[in-house]
PDB file of N, CA and C in Angstrom:
ATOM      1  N   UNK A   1      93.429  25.689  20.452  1.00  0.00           N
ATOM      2  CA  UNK A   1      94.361  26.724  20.064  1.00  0.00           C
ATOM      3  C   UNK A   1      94.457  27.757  21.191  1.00  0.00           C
ATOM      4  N   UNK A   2      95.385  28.345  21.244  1.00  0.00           N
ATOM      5  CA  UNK A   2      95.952  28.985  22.670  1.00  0.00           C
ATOM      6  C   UNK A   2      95.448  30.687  22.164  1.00  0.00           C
ATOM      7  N   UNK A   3      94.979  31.554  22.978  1.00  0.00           N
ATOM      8  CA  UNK A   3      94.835  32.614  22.730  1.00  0.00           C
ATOM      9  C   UNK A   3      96.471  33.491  23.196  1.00  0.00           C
ATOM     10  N   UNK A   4      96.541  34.450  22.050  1.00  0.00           N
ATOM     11  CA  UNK A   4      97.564  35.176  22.174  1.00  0.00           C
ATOM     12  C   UNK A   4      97.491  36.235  23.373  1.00  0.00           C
ATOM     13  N   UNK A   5      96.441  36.705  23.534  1.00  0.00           N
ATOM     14  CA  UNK A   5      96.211  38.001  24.633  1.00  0.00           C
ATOM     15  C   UNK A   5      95.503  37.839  25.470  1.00  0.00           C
ATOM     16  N   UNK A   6      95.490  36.687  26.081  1.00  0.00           N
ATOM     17  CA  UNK A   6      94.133  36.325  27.309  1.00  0.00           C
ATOM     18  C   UNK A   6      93.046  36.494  27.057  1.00  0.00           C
ATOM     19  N   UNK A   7      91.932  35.765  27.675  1.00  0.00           N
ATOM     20  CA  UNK A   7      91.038  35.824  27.924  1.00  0.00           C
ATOM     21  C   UNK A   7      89.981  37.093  27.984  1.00  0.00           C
ATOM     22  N   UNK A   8      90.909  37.691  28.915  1.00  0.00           N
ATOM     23  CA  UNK A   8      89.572  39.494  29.255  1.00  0.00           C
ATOM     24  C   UNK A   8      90.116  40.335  28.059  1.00  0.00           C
ATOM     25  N   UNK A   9      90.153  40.189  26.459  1.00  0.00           N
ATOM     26  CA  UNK A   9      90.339  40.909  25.990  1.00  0.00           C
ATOM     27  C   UNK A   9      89.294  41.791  25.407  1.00  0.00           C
ATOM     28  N   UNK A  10      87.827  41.085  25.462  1.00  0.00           N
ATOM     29  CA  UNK A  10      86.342  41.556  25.659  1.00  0.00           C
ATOM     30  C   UNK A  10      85.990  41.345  26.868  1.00  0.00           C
ATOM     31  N   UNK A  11      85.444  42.154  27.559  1.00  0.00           N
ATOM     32  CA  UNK A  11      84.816  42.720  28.921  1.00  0.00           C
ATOM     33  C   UNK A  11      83.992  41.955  29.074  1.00  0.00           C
ATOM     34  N   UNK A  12      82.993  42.097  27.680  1.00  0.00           N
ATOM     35  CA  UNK A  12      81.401  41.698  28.532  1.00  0.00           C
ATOM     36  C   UNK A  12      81.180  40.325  27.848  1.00  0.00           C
ATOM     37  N   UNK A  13      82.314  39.883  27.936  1.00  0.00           N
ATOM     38  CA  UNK A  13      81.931  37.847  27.745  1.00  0.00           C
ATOM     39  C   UNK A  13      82.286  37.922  26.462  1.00  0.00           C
ATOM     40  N   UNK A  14      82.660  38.936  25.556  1.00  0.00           N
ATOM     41  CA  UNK A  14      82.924  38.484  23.666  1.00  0.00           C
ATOM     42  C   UNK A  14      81.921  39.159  23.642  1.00  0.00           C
ATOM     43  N   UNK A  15      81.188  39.766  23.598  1.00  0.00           N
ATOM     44  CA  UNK A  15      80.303  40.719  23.017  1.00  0.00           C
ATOM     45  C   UNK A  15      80.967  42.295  22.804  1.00  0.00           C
ATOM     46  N   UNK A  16      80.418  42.455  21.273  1.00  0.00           N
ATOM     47  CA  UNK A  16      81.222  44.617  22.009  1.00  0.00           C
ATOM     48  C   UNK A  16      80.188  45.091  21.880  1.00  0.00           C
ATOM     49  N   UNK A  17      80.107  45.979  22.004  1.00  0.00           N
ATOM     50  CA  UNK A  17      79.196  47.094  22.402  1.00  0.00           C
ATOM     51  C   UNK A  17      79.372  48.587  22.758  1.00  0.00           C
ATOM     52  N   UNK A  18      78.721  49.698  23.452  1.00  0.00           N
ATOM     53  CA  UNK A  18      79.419  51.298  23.472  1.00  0.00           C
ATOM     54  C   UNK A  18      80.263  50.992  24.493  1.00  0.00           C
ATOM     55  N   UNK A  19      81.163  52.097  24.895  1.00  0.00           N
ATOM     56  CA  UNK A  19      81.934  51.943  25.516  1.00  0.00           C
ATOM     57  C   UNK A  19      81.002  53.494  26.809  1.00  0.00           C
ATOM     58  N   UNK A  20      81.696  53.052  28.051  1.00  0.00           N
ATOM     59  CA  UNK A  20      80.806  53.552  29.477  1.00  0.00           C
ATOM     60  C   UNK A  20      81.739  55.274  29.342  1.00  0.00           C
ATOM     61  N   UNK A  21      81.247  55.960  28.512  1.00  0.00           N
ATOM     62  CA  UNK A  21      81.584  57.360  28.599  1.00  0.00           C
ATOM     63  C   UNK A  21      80.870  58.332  29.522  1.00  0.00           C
ATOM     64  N   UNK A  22      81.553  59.279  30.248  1.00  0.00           N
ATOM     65  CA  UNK A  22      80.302  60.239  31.151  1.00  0.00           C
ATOM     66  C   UNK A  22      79.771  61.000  29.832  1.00  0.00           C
ATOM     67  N   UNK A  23      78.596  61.060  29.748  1.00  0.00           N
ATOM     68  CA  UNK A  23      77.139  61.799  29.587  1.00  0.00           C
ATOM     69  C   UNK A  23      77.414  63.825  28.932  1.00  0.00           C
ATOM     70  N   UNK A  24      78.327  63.992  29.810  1.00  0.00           N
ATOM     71  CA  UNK A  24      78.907  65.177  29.995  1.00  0.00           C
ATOM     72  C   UNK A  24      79.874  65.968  29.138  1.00  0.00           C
ATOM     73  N   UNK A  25      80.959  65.159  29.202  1.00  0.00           N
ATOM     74  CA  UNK A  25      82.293  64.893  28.395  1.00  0.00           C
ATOM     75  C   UNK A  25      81.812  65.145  27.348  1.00  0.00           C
ATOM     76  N   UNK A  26      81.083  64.032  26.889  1.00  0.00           N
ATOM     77  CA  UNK A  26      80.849  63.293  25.278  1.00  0.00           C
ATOM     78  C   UNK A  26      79.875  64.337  25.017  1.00  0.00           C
ATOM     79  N   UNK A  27      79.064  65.346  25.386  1.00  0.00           N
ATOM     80  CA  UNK A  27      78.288  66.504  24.992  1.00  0.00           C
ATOM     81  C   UNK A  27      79.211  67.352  24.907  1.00  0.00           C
ATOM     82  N   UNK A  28      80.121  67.900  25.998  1.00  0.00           N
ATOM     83  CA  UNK A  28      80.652  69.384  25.472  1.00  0.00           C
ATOM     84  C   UNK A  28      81.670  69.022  24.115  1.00  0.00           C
ATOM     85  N   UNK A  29      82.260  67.425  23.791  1.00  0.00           N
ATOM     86  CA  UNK A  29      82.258  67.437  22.432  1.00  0.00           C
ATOM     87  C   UNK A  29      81.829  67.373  21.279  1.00  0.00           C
ATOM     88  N   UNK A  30      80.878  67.015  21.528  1.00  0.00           N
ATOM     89  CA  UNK A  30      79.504  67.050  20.597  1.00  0.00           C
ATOM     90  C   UNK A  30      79.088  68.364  19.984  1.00  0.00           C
ATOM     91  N   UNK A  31      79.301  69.423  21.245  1.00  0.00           N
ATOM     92  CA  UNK A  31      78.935  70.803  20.973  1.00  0.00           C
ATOM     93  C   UNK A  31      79.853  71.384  20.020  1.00  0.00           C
ATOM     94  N   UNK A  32      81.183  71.000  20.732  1.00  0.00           N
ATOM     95  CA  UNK A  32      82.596  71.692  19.879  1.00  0.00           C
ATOM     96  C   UNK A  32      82.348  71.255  18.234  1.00  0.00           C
ATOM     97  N   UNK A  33      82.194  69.893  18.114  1.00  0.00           N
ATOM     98  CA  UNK A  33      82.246  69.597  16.853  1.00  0.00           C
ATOM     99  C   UNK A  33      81.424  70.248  16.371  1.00  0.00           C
ATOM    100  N   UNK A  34      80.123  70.269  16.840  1.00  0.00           N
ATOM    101  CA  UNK A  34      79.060  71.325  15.659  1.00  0.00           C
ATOM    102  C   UNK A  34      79.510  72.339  15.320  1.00  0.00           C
ATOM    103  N   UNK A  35      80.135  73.118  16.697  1.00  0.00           N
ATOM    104  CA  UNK A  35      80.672  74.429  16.559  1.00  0.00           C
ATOM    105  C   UNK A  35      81.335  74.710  15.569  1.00  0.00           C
ATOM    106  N   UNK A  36      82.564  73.822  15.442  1.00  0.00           N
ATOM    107  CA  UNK A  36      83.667  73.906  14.126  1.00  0.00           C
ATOM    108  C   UNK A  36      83.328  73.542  13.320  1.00  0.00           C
ATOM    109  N   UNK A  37      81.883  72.650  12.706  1.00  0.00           N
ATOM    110  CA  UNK A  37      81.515  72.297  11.189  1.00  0.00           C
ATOM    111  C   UNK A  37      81.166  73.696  10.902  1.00  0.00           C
ATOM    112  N   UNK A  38      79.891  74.499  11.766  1.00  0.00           N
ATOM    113  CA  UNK A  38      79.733  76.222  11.372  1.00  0.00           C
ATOM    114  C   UNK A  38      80.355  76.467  10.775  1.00  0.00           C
ATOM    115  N   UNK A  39      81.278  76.506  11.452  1.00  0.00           N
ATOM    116  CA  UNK A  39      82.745  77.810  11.434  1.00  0.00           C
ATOM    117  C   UNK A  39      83.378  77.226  10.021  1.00  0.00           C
ATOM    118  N   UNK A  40      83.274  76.420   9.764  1.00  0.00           N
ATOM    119  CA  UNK A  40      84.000  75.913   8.967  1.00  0.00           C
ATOM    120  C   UNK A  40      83.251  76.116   7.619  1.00  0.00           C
ATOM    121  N   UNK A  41      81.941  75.812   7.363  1.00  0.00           N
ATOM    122  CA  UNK A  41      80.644  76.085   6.678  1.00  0.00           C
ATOM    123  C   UNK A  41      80.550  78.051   6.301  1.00  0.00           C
ATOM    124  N   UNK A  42      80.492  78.522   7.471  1.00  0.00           N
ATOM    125  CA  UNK A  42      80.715  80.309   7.263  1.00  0.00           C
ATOM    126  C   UNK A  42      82.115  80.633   6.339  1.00  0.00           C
ATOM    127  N   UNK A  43      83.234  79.790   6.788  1.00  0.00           N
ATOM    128  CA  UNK A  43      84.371  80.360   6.310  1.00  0.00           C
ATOM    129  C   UNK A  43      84.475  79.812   4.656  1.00  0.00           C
ATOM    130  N   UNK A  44      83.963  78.750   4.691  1.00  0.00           N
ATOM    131  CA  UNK A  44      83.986  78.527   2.866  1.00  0.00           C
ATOM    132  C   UNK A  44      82.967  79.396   2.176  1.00  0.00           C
ATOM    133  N   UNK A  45      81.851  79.746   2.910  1.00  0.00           N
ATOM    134  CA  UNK A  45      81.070  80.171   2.446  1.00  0.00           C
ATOM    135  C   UNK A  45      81.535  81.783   1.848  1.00  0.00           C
ATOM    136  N   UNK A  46      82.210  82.551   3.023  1.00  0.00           N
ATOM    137  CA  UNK A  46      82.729  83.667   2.610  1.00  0.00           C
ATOM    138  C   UNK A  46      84.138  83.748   2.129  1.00  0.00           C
ATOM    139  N   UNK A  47      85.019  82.706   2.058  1.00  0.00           N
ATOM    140  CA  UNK A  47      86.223  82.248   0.648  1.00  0.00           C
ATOM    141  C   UNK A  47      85.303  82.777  -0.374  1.00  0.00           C
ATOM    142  N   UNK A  48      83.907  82.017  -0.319  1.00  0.00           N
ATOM    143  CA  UNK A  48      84.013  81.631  -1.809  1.00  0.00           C
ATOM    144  C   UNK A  48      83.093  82.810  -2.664  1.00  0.00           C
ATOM    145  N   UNK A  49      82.452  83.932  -1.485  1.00  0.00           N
ATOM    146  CA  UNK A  49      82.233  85.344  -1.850  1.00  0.00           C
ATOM    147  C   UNK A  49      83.741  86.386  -1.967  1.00  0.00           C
ATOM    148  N   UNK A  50      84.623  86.328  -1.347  1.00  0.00           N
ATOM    149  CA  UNK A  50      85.600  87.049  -1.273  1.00  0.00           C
ATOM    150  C   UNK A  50      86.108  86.582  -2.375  1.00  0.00           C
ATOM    151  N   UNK A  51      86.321  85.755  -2.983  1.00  0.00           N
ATOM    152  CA  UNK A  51      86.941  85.193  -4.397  1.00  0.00           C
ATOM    153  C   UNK A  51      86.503  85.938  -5.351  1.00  0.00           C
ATOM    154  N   UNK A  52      85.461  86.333  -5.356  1.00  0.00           N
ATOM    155  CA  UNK A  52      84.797  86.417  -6.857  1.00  0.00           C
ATOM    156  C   UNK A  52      85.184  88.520  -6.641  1.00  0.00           C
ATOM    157  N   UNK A  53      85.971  88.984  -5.832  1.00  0.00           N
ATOM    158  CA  UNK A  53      86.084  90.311  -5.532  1.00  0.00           C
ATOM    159  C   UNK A  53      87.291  90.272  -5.579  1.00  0.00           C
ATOM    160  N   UNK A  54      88.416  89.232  -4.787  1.00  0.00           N
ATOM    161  CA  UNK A  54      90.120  89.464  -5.049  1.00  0.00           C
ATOM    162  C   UNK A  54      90.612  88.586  -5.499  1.00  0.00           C
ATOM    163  N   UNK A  55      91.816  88.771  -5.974  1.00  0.00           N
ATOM    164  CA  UNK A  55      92.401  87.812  -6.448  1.00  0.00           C
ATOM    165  C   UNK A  55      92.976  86.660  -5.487  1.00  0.00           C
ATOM    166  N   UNK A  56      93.705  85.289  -6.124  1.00  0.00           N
ATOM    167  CA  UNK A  56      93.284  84.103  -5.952  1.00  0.00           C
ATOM    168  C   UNK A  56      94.810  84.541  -4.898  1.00  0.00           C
ATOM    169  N   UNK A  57      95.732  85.089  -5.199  1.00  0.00           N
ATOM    170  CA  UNK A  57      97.051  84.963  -4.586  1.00  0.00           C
ATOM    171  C   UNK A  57      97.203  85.988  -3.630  1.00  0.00           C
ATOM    172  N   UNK A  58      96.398  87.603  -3.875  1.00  0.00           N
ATOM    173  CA  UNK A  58      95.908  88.103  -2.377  1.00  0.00           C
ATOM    174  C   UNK A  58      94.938  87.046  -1.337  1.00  0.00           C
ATOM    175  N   UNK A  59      94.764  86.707  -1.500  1.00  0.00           N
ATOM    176  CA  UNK A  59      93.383  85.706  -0.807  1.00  0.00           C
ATOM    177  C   UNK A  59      94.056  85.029   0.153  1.00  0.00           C
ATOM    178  N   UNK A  60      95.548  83.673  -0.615  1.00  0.00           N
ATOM    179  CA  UNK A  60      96.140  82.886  -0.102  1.00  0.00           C
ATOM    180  C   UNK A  60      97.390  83.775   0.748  1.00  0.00           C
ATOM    181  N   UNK A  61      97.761  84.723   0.547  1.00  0.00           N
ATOM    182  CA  UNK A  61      98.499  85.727   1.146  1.00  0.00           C
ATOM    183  C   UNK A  61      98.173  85.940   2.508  1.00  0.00           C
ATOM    184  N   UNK A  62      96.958  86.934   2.551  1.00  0.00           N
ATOM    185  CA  UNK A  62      96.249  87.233   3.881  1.00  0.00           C
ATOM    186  C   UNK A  62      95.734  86.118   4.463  1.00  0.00           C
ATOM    187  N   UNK A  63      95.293  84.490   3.746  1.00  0.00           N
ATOM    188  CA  UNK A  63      95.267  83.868   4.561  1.00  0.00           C
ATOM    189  C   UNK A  63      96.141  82.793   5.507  1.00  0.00           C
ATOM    190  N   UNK A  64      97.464  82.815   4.726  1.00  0.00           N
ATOM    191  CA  UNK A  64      98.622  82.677   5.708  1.00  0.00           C
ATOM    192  C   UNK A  64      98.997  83.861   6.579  1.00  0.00           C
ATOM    193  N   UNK A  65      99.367  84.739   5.816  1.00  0.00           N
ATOM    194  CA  UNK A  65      99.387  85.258   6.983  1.00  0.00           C
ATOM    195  C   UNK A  65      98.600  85.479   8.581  1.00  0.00           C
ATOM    196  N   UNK A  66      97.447  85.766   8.600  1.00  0.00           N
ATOM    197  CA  UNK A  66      96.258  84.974   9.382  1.00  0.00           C
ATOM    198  C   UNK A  66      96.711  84.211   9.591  1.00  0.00           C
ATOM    199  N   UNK A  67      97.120  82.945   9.618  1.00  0.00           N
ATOM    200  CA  UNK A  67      97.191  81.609  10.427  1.00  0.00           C
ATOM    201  C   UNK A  67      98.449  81.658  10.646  1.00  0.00           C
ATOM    202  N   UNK A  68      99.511  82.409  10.414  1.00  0.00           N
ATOM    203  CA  UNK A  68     100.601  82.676  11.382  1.00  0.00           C
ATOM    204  C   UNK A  68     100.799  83.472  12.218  1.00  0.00           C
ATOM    205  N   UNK A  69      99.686  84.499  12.270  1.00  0.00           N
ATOM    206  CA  UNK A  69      99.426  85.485  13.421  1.00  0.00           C
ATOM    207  C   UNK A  69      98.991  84.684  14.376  1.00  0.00           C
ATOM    208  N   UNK A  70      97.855  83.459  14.082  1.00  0.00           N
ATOM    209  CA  UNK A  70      97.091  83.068  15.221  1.00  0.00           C
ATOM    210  C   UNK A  70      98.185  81.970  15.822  1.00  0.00           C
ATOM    211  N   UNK A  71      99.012  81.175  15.158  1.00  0.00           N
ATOM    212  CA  UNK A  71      99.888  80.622  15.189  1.00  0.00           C
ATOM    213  C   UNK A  71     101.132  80.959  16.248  1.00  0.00           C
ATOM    214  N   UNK A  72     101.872  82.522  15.847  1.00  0.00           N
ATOM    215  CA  UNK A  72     102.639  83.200  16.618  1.00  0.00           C
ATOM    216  C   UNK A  72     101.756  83.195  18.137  1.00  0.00           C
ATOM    217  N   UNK A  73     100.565  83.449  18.146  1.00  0.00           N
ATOM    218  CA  UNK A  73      99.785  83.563  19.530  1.00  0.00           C
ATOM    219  C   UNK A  73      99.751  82.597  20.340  1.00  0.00           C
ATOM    220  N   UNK A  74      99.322  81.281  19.707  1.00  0.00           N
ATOM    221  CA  UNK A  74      99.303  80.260  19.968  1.00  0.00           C
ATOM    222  C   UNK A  74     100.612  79.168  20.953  1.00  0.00           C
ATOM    223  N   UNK A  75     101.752  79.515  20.121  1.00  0.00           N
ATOM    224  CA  UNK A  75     102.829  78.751  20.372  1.00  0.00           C
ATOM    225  C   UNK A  75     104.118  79.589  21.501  1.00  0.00           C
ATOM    226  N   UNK A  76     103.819  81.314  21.180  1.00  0.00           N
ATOM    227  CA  UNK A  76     104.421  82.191  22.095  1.00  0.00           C
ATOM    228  C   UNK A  76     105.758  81.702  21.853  1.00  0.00           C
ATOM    229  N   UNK A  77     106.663  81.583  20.518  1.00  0.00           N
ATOM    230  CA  UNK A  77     108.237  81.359  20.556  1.00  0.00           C
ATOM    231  C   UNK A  77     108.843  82.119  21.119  1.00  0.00           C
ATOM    232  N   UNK A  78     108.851  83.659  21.259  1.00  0.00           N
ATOM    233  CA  UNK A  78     109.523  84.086  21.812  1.00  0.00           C
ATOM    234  C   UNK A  78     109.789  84.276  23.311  1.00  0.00           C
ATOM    235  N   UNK A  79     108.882  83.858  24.157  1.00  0.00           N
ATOM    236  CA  UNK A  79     108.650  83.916  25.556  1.00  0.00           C
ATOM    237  C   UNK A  79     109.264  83.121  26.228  1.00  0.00           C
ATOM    238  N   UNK A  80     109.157  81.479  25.418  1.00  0.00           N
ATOM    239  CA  UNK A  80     109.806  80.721  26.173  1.00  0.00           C
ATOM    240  C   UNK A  80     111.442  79.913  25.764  1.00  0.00           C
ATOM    241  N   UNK A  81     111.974  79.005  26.486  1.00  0.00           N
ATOM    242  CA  UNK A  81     112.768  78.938  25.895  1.00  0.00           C
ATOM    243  C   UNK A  81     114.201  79.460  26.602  1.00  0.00           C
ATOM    244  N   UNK A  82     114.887  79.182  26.441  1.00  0.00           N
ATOM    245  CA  UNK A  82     117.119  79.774  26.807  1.00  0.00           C
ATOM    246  C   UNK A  82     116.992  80.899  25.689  1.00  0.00           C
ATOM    247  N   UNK A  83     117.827  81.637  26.151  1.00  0.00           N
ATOM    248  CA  UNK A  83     118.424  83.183  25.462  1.00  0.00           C
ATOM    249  C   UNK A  83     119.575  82.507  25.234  1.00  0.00           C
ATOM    250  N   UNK A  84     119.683  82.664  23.547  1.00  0.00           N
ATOM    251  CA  UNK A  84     120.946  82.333  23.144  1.00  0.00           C
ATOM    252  C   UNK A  84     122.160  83.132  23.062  1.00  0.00           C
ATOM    253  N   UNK A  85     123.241  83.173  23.667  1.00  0.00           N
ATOM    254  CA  UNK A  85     124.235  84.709  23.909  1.00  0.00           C
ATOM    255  C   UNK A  85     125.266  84.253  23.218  1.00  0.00           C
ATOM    256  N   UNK A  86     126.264  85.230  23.176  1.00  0.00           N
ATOM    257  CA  UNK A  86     127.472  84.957  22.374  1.00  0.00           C
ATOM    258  C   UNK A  86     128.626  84.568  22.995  1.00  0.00           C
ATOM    259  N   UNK A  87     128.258  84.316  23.934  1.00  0.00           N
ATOM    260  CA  UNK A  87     129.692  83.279  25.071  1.00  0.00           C
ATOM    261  C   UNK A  87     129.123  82.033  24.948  1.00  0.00           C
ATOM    262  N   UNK A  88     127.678  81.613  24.645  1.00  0.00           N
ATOM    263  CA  UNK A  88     127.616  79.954  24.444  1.00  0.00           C
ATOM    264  C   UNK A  88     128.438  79.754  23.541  1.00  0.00           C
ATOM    265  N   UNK A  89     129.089  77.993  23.971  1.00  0.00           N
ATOM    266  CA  UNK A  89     129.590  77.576  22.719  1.00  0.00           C
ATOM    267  C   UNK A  89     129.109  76.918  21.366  1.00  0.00           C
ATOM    268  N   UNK A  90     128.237  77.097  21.604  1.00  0.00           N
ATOM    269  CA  UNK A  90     127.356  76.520  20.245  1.00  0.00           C
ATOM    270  C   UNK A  90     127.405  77.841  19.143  1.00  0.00           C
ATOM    271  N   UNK A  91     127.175  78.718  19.351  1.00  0.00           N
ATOM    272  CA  UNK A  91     126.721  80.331  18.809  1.00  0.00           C
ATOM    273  C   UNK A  91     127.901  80.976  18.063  1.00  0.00           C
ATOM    274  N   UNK A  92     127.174  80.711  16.669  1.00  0.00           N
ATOM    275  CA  UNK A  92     128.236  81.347  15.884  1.00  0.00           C
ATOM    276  C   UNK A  92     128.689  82.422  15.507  1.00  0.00           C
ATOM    277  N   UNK A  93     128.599  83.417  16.416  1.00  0.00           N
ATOM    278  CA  UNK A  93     129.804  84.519  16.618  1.00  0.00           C
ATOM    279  C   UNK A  93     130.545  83.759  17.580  1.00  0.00           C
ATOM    280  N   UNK A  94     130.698  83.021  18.570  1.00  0.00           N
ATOM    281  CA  UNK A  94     132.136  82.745  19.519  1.00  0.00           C
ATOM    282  C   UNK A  94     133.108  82.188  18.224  1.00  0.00           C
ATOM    283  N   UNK A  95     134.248  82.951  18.774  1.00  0.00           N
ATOM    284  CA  UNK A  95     135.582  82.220  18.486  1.00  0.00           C
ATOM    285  C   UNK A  95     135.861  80.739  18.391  1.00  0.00           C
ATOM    286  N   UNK A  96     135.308  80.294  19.319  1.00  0.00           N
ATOM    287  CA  UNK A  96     135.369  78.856  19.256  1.00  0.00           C
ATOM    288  C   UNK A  96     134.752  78.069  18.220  1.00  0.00           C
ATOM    289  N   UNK A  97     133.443  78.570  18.208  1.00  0.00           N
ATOM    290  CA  UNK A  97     132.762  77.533  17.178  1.00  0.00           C
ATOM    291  C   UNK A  97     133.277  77.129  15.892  1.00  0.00           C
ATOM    292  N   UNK A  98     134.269  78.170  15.385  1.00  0.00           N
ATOM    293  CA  UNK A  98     134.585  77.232  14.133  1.00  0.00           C
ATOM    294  C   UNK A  98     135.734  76.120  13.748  1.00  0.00           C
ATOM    295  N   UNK A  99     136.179  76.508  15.575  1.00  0.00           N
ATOM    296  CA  UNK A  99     136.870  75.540  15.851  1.00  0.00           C
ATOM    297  C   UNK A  99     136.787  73.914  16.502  1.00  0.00           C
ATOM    298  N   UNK A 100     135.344  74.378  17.039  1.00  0.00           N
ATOM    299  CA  UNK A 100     134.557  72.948  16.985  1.00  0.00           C
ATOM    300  C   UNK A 100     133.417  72.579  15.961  1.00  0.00           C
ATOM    301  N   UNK A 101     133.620  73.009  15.538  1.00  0.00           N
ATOM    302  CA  UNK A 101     132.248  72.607  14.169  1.00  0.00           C
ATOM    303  C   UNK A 101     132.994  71.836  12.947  1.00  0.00           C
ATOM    304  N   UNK A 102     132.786  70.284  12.843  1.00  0.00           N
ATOM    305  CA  UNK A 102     133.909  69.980  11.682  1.00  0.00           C
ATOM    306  C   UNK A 102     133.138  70.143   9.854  1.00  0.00           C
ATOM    307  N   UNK A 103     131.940  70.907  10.074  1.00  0.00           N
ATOM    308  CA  UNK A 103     131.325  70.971   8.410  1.00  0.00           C
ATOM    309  C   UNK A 103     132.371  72.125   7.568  1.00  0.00           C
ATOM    310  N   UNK A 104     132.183  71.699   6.411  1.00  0.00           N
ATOM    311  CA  UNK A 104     133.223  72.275   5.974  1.00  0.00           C
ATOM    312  C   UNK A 104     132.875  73.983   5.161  1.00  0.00           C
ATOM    313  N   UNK A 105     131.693  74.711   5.806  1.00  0.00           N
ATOM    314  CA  UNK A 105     131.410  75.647   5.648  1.00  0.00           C
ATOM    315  C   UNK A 105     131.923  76.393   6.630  1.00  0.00           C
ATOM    316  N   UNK A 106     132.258  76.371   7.761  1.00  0.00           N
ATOM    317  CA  UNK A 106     133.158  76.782   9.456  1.00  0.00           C
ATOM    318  C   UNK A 106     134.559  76.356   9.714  1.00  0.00           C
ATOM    319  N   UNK A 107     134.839  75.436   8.366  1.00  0.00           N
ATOM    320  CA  UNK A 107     136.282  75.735   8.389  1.00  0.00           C
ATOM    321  C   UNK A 107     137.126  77.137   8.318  1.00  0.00           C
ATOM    322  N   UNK A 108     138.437  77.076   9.128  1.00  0.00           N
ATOM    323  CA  UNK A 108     139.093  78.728   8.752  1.00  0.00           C
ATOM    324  C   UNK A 108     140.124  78.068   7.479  1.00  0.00           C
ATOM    325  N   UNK A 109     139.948  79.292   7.053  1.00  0.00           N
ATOM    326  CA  UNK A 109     141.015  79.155   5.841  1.00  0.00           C
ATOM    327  C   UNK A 109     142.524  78.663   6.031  1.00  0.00           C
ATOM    328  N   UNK A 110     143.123  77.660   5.098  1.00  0.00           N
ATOM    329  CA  UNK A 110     144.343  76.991   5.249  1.00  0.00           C
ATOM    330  C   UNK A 110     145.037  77.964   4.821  1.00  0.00           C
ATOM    331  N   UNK A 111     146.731  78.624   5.491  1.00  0.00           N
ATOM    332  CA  UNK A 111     147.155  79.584   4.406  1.00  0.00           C
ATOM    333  C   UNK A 111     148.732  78.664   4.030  1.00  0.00           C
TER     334      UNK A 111
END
């Protein structure tokens, strides 16, 4: 029977085994991950003290909000990116656009 994917599709003769990672790498992730189980361990831990003091929908409030602050930081929308002006033709204040837009919310009125 004919193999579909050649031959060297195991390295070391058909045997598997670890794969040759630097030493290095594979520690400073090692570290990160511990790091974020903590973090992750502290933060349920104090959910689940802050609960029993506010309510369930202040809680989920401040904590979106929080993760769209860090979020807004993160992604910087406003920095990057084209400035959209009102002479593009896409931009719906120009005159034009509702004359190229065929949805029927940018139609002008038939008189």
């Amino acid at each position: 029977m004919e193999q579909p994917y050649g031959g060297q599709a195991l390295a070391a003769g058909g045997a598997l085994g670890p794969v040759d990672v630097p030493s290095a790498r594979l520690t400073r992730y090692i570290v990160l991950l511990c790091f974020a189980k903590v973090l992750k361990a502290v933060g349920l831990f104090e959910a689940y003290d802050l609960l029993k003091v506010v309510h369930l929908v202040q809680f989920i409030f401040v904590v979106q909000l929080g993760s769209a602050f860090f979020m807004v930081l993160f992604q910087k929308p406003f920095s990057s990116g084209k400035v959209v002006t009102k002479r593009q033709p896409g931009h719906p204040g120009n005159s034009s656009f509702s004359e190229q837009c065929s949805c029927p919310s940018h139609q002008l009125p038939v008189s």
